[in-house]
Protein backbone atom coordinates (compact mmCIF):
# COMPACT_ATOMS: atom_id res chain seq x y z
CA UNK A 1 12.63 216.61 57.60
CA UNK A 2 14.22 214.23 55.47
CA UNK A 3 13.21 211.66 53.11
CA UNK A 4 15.98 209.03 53.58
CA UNK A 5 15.89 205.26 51.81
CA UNK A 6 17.92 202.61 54.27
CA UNK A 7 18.29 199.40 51.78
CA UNK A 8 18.93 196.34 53.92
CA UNK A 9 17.51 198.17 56.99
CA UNK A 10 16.65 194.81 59.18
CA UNK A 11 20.52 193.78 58.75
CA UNK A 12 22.87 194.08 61.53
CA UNK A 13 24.33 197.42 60.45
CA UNK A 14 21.90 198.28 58.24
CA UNK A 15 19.39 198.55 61.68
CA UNK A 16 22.56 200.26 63.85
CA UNK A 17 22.16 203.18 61.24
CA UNK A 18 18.45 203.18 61.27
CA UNK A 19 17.84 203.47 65.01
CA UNK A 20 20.64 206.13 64.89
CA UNK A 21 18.74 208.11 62.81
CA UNK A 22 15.23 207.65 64.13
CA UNK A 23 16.81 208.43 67.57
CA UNK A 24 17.60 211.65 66.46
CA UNK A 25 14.46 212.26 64.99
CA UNK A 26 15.64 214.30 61.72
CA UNK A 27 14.18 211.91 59.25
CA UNK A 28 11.66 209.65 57.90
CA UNK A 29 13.33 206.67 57.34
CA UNK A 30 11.87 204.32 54.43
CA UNK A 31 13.33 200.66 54.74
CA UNK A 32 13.80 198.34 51.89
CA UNK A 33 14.42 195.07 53.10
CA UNK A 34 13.54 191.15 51.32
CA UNK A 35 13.73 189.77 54.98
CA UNK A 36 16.71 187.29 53.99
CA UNK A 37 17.51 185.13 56.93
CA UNK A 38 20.18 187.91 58.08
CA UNK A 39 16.83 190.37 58.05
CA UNK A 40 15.28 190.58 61.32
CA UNK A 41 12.01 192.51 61.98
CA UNK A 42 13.30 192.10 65.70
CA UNK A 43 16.33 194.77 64.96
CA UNK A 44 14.03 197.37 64.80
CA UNK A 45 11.42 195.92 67.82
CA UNK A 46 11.48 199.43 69.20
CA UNK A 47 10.56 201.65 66.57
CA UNK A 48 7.97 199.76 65.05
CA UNK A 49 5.00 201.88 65.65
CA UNK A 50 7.68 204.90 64.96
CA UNK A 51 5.83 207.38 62.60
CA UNK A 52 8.89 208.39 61.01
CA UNK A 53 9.67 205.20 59.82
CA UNK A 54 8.08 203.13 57.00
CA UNK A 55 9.20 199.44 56.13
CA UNK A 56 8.73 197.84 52.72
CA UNK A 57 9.16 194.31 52.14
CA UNK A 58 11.04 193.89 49.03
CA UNK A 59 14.21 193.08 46.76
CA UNK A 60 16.69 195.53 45.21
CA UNK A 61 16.66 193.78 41.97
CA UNK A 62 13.15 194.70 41.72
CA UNK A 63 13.46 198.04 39.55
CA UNK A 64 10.05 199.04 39.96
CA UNK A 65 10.01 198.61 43.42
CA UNK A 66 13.29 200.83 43.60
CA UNK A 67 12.09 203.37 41.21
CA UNK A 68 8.98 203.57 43.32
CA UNK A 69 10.53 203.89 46.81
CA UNK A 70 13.16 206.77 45.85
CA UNK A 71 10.73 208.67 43.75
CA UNK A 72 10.44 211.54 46.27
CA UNK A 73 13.45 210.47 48.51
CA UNK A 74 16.16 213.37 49.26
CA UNK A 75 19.10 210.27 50.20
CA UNK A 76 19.92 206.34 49.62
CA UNK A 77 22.18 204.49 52.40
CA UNK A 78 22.67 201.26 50.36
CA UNK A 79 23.30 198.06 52.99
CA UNK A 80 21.63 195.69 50.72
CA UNK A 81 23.69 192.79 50.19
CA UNK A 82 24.47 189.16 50.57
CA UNK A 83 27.67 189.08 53.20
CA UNK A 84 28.91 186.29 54.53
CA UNK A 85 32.44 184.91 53.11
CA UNK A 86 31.33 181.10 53.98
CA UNK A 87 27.97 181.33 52.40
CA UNK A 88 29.50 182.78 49.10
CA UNK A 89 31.77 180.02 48.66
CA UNK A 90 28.93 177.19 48.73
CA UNK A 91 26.75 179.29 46.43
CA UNK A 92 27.96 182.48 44.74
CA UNK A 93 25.08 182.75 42.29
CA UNK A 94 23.23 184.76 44.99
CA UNK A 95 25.82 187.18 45.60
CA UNK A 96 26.04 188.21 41.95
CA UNK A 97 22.80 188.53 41.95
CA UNK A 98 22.00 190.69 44.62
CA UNK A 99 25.65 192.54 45.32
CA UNK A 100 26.03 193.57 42.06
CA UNK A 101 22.37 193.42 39.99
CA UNK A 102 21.28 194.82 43.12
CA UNK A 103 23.27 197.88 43.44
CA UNK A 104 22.88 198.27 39.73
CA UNK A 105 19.30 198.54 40.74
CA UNK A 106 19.83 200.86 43.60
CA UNK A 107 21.99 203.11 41.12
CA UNK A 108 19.77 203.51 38.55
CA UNK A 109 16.57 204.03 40.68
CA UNK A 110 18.41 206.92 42.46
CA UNK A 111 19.87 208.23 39.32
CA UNK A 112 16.66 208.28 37.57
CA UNK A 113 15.17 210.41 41.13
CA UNK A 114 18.12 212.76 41.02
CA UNK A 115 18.57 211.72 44.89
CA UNK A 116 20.87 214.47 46.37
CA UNK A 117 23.08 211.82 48.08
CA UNK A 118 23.68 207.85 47.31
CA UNK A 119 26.14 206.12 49.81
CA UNK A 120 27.08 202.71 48.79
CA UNK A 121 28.68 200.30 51.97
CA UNK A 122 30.99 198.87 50.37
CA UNK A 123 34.13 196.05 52.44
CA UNK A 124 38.15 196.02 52.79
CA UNK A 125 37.53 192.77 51.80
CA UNK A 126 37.42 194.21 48.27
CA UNK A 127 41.14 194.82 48.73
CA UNK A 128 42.32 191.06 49.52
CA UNK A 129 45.21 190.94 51.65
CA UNK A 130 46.37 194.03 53.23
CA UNK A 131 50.24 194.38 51.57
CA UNK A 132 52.41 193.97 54.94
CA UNK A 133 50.37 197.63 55.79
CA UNK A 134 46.52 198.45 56.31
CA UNK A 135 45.13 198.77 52.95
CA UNK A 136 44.58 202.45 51.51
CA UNK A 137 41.52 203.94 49.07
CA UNK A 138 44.73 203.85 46.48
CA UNK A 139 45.22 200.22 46.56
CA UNK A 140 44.26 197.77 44.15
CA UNK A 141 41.47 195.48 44.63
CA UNK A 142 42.28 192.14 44.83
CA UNK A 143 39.36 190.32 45.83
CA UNK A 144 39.86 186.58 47.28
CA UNK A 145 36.41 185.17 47.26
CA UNK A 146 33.01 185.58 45.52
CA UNK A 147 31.56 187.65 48.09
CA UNK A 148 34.39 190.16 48.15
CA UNK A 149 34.33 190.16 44.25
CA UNK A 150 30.64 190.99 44.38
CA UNK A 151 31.05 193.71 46.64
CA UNK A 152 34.40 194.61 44.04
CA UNK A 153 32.35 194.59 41.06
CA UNK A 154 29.57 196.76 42.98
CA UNK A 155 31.92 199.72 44.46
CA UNK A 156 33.23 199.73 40.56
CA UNK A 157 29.92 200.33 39.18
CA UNK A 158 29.04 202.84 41.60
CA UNK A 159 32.15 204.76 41.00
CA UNK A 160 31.03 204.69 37.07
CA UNK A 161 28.08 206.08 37.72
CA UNK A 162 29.87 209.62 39.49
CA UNK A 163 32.18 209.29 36.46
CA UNK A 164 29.30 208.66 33.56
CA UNK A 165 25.78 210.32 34.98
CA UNK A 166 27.58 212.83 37.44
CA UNK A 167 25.31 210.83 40.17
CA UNK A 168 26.60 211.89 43.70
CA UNK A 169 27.93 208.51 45.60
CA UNK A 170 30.02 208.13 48.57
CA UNK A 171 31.51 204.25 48.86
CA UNK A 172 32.49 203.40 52.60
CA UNK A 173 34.96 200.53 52.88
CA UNK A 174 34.92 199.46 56.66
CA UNK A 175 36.70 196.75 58.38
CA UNK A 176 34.94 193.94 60.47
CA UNK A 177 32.15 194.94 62.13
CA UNK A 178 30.72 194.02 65.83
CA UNK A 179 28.30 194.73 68.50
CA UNK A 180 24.78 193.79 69.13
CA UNK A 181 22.31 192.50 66.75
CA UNK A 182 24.48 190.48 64.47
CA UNK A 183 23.78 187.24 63.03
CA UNK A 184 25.11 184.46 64.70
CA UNK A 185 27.04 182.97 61.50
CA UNK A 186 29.29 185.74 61.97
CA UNK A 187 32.76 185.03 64.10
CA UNK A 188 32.08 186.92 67.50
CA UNK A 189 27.92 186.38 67.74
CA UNK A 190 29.07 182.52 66.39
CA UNK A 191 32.08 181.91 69.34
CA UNK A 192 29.86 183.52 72.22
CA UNK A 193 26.56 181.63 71.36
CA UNK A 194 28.16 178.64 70.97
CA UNK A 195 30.01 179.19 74.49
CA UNK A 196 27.14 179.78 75.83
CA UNK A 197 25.77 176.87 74.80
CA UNK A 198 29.07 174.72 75.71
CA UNK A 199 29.39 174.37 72.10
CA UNK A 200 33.18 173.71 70.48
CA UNK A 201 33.78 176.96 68.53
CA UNK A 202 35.35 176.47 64.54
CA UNK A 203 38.58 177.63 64.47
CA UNK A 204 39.96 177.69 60.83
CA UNK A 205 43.28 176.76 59.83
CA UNK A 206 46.04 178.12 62.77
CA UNK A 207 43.46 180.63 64.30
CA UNK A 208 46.43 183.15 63.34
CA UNK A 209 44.42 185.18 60.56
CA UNK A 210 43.92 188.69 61.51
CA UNK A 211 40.93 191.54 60.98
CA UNK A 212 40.80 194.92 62.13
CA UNK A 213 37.80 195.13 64.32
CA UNK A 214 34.99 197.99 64.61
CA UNK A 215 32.30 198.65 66.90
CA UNK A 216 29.17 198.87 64.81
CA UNK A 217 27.94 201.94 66.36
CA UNK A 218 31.26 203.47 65.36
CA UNK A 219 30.97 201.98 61.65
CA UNK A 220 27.00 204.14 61.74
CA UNK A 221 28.71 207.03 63.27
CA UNK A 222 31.29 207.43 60.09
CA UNK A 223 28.34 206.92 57.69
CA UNK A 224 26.22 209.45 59.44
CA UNK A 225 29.03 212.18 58.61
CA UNK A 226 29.53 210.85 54.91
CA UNK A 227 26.04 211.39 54.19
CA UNK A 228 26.15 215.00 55.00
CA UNK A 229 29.94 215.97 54.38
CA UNK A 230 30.56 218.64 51.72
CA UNK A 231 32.88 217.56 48.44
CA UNK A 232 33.16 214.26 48.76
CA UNK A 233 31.07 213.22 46.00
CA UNK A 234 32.69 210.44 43.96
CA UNK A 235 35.30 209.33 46.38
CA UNK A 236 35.99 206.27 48.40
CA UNK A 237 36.41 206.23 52.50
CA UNK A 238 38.09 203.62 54.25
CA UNK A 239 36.38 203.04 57.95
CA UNK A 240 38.59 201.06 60.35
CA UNK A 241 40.17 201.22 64.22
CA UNK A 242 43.18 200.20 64.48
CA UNK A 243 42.08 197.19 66.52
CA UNK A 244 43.64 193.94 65.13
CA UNK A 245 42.77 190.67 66.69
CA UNK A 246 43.20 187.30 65.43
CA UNK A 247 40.73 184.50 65.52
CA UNK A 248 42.54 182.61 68.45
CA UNK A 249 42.82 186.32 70.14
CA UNK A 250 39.18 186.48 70.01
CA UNK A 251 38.32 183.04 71.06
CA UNK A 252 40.19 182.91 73.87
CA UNK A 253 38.46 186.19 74.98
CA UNK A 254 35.07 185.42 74.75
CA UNK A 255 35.85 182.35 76.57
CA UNK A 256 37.66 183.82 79.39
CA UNK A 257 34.75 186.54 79.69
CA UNK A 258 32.47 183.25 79.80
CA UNK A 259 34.26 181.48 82.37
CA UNK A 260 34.45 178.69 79.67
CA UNK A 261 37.53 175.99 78.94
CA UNK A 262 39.99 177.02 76.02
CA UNK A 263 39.77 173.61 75.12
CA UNK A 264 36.15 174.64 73.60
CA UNK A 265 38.57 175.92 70.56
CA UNK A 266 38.34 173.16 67.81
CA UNK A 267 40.58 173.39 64.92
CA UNK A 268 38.45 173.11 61.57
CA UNK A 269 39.90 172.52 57.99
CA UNK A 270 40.71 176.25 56.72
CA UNK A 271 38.51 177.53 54.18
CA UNK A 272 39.31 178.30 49.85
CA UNK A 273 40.80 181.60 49.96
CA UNK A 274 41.19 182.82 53.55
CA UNK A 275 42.59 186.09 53.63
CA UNK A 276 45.42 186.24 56.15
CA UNK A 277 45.07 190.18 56.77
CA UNK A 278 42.48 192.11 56.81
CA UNK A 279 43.29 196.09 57.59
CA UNK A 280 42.28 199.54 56.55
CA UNK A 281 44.39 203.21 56.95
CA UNK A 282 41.76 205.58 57.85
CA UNK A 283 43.90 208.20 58.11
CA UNK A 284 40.88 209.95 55.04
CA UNK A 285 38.03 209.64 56.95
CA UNK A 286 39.38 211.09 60.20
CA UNK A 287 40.95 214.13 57.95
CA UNK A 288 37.84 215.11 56.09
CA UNK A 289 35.27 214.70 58.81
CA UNK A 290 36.83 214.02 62.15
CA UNK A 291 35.69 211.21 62.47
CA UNK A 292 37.27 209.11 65.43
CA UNK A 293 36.33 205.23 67.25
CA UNK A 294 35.20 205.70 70.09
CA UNK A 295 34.29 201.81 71.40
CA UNK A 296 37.86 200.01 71.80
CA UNK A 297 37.64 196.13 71.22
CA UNK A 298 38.59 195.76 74.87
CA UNK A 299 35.67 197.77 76.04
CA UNK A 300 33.08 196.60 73.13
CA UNK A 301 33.25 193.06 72.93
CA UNK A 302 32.83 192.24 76.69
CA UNK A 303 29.55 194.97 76.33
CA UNK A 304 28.76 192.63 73.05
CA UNK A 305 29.16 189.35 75.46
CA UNK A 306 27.18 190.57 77.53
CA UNK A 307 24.61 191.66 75.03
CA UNK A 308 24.24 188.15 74.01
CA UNK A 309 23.97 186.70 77.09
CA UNK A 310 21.14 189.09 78.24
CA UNK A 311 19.41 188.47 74.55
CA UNK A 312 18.86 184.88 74.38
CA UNK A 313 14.85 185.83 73.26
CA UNK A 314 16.65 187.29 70.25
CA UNK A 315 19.36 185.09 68.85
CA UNK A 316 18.28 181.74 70.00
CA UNK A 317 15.19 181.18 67.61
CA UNK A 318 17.91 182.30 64.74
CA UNK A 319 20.17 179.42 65.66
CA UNK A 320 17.25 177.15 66.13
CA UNK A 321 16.08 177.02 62.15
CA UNK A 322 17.48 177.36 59.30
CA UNK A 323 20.88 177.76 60.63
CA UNK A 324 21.40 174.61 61.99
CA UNK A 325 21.24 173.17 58.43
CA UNK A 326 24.09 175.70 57.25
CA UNK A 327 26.24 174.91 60.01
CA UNK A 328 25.77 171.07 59.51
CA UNK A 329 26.98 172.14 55.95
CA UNK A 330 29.65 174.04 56.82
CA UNK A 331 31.34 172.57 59.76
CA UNK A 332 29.85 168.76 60.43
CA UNK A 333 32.62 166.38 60.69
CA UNK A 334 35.30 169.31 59.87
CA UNK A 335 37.11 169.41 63.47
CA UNK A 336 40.19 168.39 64.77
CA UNK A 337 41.25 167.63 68.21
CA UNK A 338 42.39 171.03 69.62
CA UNK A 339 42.86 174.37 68.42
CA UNK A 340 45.77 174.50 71.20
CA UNK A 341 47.43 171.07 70.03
């Protein structure tokens, strides 16, 4: 059996890839995780008294910590990280801190372990704008915010550290994620709670920006194969599905699955440095591994809807602290009449 560390295992996709792999019972699973507010003990609910699976509360800066968990590990999955666009703008301190510090961290506690297998999850939003195509390993990054840059600055140092110490990393670069489980700041979790609660949802801008969207269990299912795939070491995957959808697109959606008026879509000011496109070629991936999506949007996000709906125990005390006072922050007083208008 083995000895695999999951950084930023209470996260939304962090805790996708750990009950993957607990499920299959292959591995003990050792979870690093500071319990941020996007850290939830309640990701995990059912494996908790798992025997395979050991939690330590605790932050990837902390070398000692790092050096201590991956001491007899055999693997790192690295999901550690500050994520959310919004947040980065109104403080970016934290992102350099823990994006970047953190993964240097991460890097040198499984460098100093001689772990067989590091794989860092990296973002297409280190490419910027996809250039009138879906963004390829090749490209240039061309980061348009500080979270993006974070994440930039991290895949670079993890690529340094194949080239300078021979360590063996995989980097992942996947599109927008969804599915169950995910914070409620996020776009999808963030339009169908806010239905639900016959809340107007935040449209920035037009509504007309574009991501490529991927079902999280997909996203897990990719990373599952680059953790065990021969000669990859040192080289860069993009993960996407071919599933663009703008914000509109998605809005109307969830509120024609909810039976809800369109005219719960309220235009807010856009933000510094939206990114009009967001895409990924995963034309890699699928070659070297065979890896395929198998959970289209139009099949996933109704089963997300509905996850929400039947979950209010789970994402209702979220939205009830500390979140309120972000979204006063972030969207009090920013709407305009109509997102239709």
């Amino acid at each position: 059996m083995a000895r695999l560390v999951v950084t930023g295992g209470m996260g939304f996709i962090g805790s996708c890839f750990v009950r993957r792999r607990l499920a299959a019972g292959k591995d003990e699973v050792v979870v690093v995780d500071k319990l941020t507010y996007a850290g939830n003990p309640n990701n995990l609910k059912e494996y908790k008294d798992d025997r395979n699976l050991t939690f330590v509360q605790g932050d990837v800066c902390d070398r000692k910590l790092m050096d201590r968990v991956t001491k007899s590990a055999d693997a790192l999955v690295h999901f550690a990280a500050e994520t959310h666009v919004d947040r980065s703008i109104l403080e970016a301190g934290d992102f350099v801190r823990t994006d970047v510090m953190g993964t240097w961290s991460v890097l040198e506690a499984s460098r100093k372990n001689e772990l067989d297998r590091v794989l860092i999850i990296s973002t297409d939003e280190v490419y910027g704008e996809a250039p009138g195509r879906p963004s390829t390993e090749l490209d240039p990054l061309m980061p348009k915010s500080p979270y993006a840059a974070s994440k930039a600055g991290a895949d670079r140092l993890t690529f340094s550290y194949f080239t300078t110490y021979g360590l063996p990393v995989v980097i992942s670069r996947c599109a927008n994620n969804f599915g169950p489980y995910q914070h409620p700041e996020k776009l999808i979790p963030l339009f169908v709670t806010n239905a639900l609660e016959d809340t107007p949802l935040p449209v920035y801008g037009t509504g007309t920006n574009t991501r490529d969207w991927v079902h999280v269990e997909d996203h897990c299912a990719a990373l599952d194969l680059l953790l065990k795939a021969d000669r990859v070491e040192g080289e860069t995957f993009n993960v996407g599905a071919s599933a663009e959808r703008s914000i509109l697109q998605i809005g109307e959606a969830i509120l024609e699955a909810l039976a809800k008026p369109k005219s719960l879509l309220q235009r807010v000011p856009d933000r510094p440095g939206h990114v009009v496109r967001h895409a990924v070629d995963w034309t890699k991936l699928r070659d070297r591994t065979g890896w395929m999506p198998k959970t289209t949007f139009e099949i996933g996000l109704p089963e997300t809807i509905d996850w929400y709906r039947a979950n209010e125990w789970w994402w209702r005390p979220i939205r009830a602290g500390a979140f309120r006072d972000y979204y006063e922050v972030q969207y009090h007083g920013r709407r305009k009449p109509s997102a239709r208008g």
